[in-house]
C-alpha atoms as a PDB file:
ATOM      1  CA  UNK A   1      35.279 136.104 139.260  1.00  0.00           C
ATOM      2  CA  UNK A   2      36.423 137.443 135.554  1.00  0.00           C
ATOM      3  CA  UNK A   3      38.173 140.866 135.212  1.00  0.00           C
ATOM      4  CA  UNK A   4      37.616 142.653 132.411  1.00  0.00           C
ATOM      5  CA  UNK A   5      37.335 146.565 130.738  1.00  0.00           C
ATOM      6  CA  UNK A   6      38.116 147.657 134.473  1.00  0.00           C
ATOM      7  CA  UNK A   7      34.954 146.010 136.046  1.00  0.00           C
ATOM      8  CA  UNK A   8      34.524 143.307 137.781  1.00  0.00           C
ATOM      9  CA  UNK A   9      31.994 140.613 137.266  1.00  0.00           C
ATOM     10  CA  UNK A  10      30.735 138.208 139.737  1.00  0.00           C
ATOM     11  CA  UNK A  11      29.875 135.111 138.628  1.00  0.00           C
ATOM     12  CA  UNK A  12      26.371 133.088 139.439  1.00  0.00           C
ATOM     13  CA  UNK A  13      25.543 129.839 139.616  1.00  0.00           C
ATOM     14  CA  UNK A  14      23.670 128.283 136.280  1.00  0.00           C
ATOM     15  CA  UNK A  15      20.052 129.249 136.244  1.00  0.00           C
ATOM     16  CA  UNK A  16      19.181 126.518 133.644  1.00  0.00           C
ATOM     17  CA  UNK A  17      18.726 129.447 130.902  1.00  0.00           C
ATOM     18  CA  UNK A  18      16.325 131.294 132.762  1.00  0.00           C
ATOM     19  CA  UNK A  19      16.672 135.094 132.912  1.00  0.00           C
ATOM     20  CA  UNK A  20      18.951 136.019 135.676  1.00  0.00           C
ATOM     21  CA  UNK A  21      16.993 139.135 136.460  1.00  0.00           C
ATOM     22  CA  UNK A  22      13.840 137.301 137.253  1.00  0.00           C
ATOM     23  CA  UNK A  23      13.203 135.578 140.234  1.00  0.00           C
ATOM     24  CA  UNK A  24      15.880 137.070 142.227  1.00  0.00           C
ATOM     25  CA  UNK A  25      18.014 133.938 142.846  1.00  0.00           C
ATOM     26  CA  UNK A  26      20.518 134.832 140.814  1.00  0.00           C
ATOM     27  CA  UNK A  27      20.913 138.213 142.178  1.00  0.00           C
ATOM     28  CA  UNK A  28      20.294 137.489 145.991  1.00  0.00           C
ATOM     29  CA  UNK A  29      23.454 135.079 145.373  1.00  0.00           C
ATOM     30  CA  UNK A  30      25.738 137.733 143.701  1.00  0.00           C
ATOM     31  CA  UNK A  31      24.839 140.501 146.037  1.00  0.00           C
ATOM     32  CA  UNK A  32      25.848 137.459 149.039  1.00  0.00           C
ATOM     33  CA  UNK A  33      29.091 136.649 147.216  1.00  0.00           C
ATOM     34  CA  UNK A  34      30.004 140.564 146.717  1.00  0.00           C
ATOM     35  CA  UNK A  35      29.452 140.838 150.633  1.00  0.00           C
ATOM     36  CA  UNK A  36      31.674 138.138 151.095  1.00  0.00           C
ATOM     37  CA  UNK A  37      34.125 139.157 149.398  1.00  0.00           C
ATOM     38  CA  UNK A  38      34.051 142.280 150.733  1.00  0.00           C
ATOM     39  CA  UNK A  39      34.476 141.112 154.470  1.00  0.00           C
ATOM     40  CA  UNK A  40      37.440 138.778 152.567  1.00  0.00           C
ATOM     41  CA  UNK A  41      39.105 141.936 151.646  1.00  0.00           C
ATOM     42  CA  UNK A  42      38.618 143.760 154.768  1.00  0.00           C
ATOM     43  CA  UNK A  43      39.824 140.549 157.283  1.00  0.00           C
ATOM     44  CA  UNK A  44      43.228 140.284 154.920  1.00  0.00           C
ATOM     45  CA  UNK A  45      43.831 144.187 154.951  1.00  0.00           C
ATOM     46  CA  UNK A  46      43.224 144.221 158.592  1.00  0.00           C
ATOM     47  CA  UNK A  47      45.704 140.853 158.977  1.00  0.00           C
ATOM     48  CA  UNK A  48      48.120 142.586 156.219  1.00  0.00           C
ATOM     49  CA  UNK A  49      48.656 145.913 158.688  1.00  0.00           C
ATOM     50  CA  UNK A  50      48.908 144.108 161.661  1.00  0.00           C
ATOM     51  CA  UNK A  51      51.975 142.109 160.635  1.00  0.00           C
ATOM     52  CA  UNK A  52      53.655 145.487 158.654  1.00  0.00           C
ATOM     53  CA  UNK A  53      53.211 146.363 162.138  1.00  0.00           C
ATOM     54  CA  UNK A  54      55.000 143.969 163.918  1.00  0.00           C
ATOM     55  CA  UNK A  55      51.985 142.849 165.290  1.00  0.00           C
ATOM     56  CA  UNK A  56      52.495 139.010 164.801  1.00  0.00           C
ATOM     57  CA  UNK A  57      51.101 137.790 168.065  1.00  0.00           C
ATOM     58  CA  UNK A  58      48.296 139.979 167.300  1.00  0.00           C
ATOM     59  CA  UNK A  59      47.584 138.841 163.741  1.00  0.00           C
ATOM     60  CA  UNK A  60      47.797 135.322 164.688  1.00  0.00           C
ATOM     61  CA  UNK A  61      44.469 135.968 167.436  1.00  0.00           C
ATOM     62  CA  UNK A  62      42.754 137.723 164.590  1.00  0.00           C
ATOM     63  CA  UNK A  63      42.880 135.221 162.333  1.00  0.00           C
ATOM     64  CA  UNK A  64      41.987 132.553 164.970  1.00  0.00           C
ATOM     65  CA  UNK A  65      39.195 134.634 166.547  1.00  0.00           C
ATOM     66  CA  UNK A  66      37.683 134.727 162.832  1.00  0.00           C
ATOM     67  CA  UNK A  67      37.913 131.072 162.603  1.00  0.00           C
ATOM     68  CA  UNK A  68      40.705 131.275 160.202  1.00  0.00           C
ATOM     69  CA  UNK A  69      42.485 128.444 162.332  1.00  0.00           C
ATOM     70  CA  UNK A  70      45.236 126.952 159.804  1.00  0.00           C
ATOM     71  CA  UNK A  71      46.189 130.783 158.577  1.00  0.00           C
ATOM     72  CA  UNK A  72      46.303 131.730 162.652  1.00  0.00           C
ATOM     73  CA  UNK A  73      48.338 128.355 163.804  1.00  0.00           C
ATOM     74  CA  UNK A  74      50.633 129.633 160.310  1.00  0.00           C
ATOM     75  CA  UNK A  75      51.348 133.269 161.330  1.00  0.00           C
ATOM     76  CA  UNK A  76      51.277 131.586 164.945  1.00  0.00           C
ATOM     77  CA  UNK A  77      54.603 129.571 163.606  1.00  0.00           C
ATOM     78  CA  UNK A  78      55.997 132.852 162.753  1.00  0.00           C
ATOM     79  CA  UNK A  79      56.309 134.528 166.111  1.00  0.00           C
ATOM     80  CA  UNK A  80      58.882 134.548 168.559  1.00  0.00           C
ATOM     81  CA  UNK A  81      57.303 133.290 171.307  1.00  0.00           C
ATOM     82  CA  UNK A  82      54.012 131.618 169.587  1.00  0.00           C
ATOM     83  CA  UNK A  83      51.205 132.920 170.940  1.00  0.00           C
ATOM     84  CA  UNK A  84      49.390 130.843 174.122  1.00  0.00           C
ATOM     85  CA  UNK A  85      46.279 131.280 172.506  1.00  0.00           C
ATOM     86  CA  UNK A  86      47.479 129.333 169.119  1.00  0.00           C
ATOM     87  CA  UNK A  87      50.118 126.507 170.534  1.00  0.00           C
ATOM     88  CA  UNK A  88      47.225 123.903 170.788  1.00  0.00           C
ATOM     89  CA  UNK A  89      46.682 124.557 166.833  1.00  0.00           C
ATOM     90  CA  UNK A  90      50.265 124.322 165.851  1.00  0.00           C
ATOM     91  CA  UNK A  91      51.113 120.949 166.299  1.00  0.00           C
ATOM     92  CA  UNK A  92      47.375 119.463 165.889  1.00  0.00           C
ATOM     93  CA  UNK A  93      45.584 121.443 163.562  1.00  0.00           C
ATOM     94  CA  UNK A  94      41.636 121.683 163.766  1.00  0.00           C
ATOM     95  CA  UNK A  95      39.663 119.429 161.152  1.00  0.00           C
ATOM     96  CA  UNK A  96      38.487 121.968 157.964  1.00  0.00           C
ATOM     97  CA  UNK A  97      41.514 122.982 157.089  1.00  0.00           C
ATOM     98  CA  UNK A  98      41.776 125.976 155.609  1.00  0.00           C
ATOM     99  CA  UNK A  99      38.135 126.412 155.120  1.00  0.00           C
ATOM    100  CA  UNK A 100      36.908 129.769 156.467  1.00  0.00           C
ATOM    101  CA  UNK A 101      34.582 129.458 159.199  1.00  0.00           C
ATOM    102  CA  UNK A 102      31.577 132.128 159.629  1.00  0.00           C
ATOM    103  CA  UNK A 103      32.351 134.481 162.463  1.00  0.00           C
ATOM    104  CA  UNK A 104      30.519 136.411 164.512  1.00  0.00           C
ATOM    105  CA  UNK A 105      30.118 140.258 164.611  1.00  0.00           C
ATOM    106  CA  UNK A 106      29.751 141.876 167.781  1.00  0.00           C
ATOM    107  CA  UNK A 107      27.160 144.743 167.792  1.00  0.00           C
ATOM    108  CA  UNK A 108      29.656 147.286 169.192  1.00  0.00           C
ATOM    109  CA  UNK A 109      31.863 146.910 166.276  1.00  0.00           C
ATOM    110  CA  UNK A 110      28.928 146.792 163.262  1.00  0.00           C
ATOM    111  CA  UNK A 111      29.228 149.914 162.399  1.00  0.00           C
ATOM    112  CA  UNK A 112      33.072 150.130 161.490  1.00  0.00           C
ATOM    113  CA  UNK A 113      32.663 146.402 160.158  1.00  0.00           C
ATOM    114  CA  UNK A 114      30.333 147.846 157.381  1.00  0.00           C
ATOM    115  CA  UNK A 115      32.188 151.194 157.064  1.00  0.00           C
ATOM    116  CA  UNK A 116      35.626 148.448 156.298  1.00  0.00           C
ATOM    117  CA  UNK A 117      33.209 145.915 154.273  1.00  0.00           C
ATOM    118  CA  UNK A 118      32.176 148.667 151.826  1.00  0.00           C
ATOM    119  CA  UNK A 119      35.529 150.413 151.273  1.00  0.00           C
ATOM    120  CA  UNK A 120      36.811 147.034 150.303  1.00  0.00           C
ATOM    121  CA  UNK A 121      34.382 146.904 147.822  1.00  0.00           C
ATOM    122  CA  UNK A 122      35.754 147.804 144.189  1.00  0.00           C
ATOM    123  CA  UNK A 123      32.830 149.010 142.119  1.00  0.00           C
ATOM    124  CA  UNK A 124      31.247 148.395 139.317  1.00  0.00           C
ATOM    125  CA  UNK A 125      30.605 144.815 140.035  1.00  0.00           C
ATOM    126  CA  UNK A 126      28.382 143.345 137.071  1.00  0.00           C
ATOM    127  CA  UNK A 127      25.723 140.764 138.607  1.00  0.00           C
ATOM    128  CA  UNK A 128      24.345 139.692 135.753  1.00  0.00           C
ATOM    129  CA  UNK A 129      23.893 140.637 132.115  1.00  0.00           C
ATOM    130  CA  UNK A 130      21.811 143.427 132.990  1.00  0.00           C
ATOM    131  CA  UNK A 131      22.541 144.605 136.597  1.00  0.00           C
ATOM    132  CA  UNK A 132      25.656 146.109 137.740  1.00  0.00           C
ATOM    133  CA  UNK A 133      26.023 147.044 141.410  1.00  0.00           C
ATOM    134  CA  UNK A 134      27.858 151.234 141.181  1.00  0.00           C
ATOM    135  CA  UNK A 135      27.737 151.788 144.711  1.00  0.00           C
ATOM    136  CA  UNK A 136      28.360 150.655 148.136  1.00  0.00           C
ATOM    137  CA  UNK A 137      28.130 152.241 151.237  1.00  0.00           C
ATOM    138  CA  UNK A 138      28.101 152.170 154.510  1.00  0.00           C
ATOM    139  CA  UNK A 139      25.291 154.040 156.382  1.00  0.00           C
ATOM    140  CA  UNK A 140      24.858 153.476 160.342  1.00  0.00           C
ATOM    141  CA  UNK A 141      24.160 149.614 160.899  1.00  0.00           C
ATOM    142  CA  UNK A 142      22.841 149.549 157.058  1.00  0.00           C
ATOM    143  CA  UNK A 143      25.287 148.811 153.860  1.00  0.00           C
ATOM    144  CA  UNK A 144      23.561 150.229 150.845  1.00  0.00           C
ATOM    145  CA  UNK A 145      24.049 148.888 147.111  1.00  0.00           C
ATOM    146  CA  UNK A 146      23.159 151.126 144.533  1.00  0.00           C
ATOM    147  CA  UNK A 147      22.041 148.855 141.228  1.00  0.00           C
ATOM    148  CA  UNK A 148      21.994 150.100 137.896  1.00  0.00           C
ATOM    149  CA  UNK A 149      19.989 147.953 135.713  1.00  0.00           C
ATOM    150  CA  UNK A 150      21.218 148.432 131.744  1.00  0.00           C
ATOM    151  CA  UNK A 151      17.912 147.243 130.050  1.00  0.00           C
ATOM    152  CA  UNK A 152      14.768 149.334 129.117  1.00  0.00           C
ATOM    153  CA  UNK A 153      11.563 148.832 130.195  1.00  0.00           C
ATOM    154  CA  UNK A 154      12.449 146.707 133.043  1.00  0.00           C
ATOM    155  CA  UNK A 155      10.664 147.257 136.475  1.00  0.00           C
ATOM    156  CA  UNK A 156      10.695 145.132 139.813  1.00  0.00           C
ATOM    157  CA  UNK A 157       7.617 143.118 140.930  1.00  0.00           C
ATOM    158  CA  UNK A 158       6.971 142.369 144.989  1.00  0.00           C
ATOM    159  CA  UNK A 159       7.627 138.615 143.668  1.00  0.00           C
ATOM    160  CA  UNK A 160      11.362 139.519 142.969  1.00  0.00           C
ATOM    161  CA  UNK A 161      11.660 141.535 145.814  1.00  0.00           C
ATOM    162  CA  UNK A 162      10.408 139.219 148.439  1.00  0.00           C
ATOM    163  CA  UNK A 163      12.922 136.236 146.688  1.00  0.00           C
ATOM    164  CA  UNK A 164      15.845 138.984 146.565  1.00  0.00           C
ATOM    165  CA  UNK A 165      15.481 139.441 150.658  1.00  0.00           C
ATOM    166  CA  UNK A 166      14.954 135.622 150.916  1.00  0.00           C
ATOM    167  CA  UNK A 167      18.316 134.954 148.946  1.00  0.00           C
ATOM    168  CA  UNK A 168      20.405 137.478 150.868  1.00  0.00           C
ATOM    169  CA  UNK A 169      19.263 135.828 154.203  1.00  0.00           C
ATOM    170  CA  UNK A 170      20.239 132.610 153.108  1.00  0.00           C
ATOM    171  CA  UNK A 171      23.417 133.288 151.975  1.00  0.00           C
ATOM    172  CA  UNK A 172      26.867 132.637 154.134  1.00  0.00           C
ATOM    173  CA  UNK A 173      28.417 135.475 153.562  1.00  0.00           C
ATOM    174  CA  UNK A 174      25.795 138.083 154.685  1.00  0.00           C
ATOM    175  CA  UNK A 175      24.602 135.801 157.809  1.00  0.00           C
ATOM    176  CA  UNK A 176      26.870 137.108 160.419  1.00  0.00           C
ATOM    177  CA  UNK A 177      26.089 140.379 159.719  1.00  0.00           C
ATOM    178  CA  UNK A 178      22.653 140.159 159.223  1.00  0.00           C
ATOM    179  CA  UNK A 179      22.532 138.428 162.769  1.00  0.00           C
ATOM    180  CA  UNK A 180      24.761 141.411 164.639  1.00  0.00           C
ATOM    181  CA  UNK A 181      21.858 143.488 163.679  1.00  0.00           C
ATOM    182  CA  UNK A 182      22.756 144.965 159.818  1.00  0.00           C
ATOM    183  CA  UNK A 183      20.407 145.550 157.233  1.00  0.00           C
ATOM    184  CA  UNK A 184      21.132 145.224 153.611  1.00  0.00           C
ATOM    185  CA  UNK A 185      19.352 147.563 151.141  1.00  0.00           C
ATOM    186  CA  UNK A 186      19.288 147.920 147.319  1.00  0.00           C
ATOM    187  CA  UNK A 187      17.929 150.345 145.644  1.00  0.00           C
ATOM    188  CA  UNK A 188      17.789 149.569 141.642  1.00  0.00           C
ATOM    189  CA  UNK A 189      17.995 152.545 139.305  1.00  0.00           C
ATOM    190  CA  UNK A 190      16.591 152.481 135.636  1.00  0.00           C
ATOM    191  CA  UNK A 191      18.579 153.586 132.562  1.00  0.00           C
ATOM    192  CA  UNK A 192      16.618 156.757 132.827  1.00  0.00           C
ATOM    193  CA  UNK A 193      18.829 156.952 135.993  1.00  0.00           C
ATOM    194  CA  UNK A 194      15.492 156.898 137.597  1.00  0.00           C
ATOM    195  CA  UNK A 195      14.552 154.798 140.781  1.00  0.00           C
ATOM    196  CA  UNK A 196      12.520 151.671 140.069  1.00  0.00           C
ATOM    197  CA  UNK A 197      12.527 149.975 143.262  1.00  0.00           C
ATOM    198  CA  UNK A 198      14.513 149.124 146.371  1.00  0.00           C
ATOM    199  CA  UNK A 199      15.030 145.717 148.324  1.00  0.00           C
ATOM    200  CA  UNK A 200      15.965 145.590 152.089  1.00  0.00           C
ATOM    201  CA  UNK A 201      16.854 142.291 154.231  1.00  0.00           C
ATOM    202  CA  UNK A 202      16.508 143.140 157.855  1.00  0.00           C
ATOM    203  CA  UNK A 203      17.088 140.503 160.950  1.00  0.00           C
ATOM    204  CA  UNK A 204      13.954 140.310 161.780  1.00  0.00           C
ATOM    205  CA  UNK A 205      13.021 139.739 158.219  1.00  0.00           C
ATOM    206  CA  UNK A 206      15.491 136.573 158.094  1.00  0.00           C
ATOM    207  CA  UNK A 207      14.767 135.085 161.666  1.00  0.00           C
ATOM    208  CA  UNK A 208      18.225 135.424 163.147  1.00  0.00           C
END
């Protein structure tokens, strides 16, 4: 991720020269990465209050509970007593290290997940050369991107849509909530500010 004239731009993997814009792949990933990195920002603000808090004990059965083992058995360290829940990770911690496991998302607590996911957000985020994500919300069980895509003339084919959905379904960082019952819609806008199509990966659309 590269900062730069106040925007941030997410980074996608190589597409061999091919246009970024036109099969989807690129985009699916980006849009899966900003998710992620939204949920990133909202699990460290949420860890960040609890210990200005006091809240160690607490903080250190977050960050377990998320499957953020070595950070839990660390904060876990830091209390006075250790928590029961973290003592078997202090001395002998799990295999993975500090690798961030996928957690799950309970239904009941989708709705503020998203609401926390999307403020975390900082926008613009620039996918690509040509599409740069201005909005994110969080609407009911749905988070909403709003796209603005910078080049004229260009539209969006039931092809790109159908690998779009395909790409956010297969990516890690919008799986849990995809499978606690979320959808994830984007809805591009022209540079005539004028809609030219939407996107929308559902559960039942990716099997979970």
């Amino acid at each position: 991720m590269a900062m730069g004239s106040g925007m941030v731009h997410c980074n996608t993997m190589d597409m061999g020269g091919a246009s970024q814009s036109d099969d989807g792949y690129a985009l699916g990933q980006g849009i899966g990465a900003l998710i992620a990195r939204g949920r990133e920002n909202s699990f460290r603000k949420k860890v960040g209050q609890m210990l200005a808090n006091g809240d160690c004990e607490g903080a250190a059965r977050f960050a377990l509970e998320k499957g953020r083992l070595e950070l839990g058995a660390d904060i876990a360290k830091s209390c006075k007593p250790a928590p029961p829940m973290a003592s078997a990770y202090i001395n002998k911690p799990p295999a993975g290290g500090s690798a961030a496991q996928p957690a799950s998302i309970s239904s009941a607590q989708l709705e503020s997940y998203l609401r926390n996911t999307a403020a975390s957000i900082q926008t613009p985020v620039a996918i690509d050369d040509v599409t740069t994500v201005s909005r994110v919300e969080a609407i009911g069980s749905q988070l909403l991107l709003t796209a603005n895509i910078s080049k004229e003339g260009m539209g969006f084919t039931e092809d790109q849509r159908i690998r779009l959905v395909n790409n956010i379904c297969a990516f890690d960082g919008s799986q849990p909530l995809m499978q606690a019952g979320a959808s994830i819609r984007i809805v591009y806008i022209g540079k005539d500010g004028r809609q030219i199509g939407s996107a929308m990966a559902t559960r039942q659309q990716c099997g979970f």
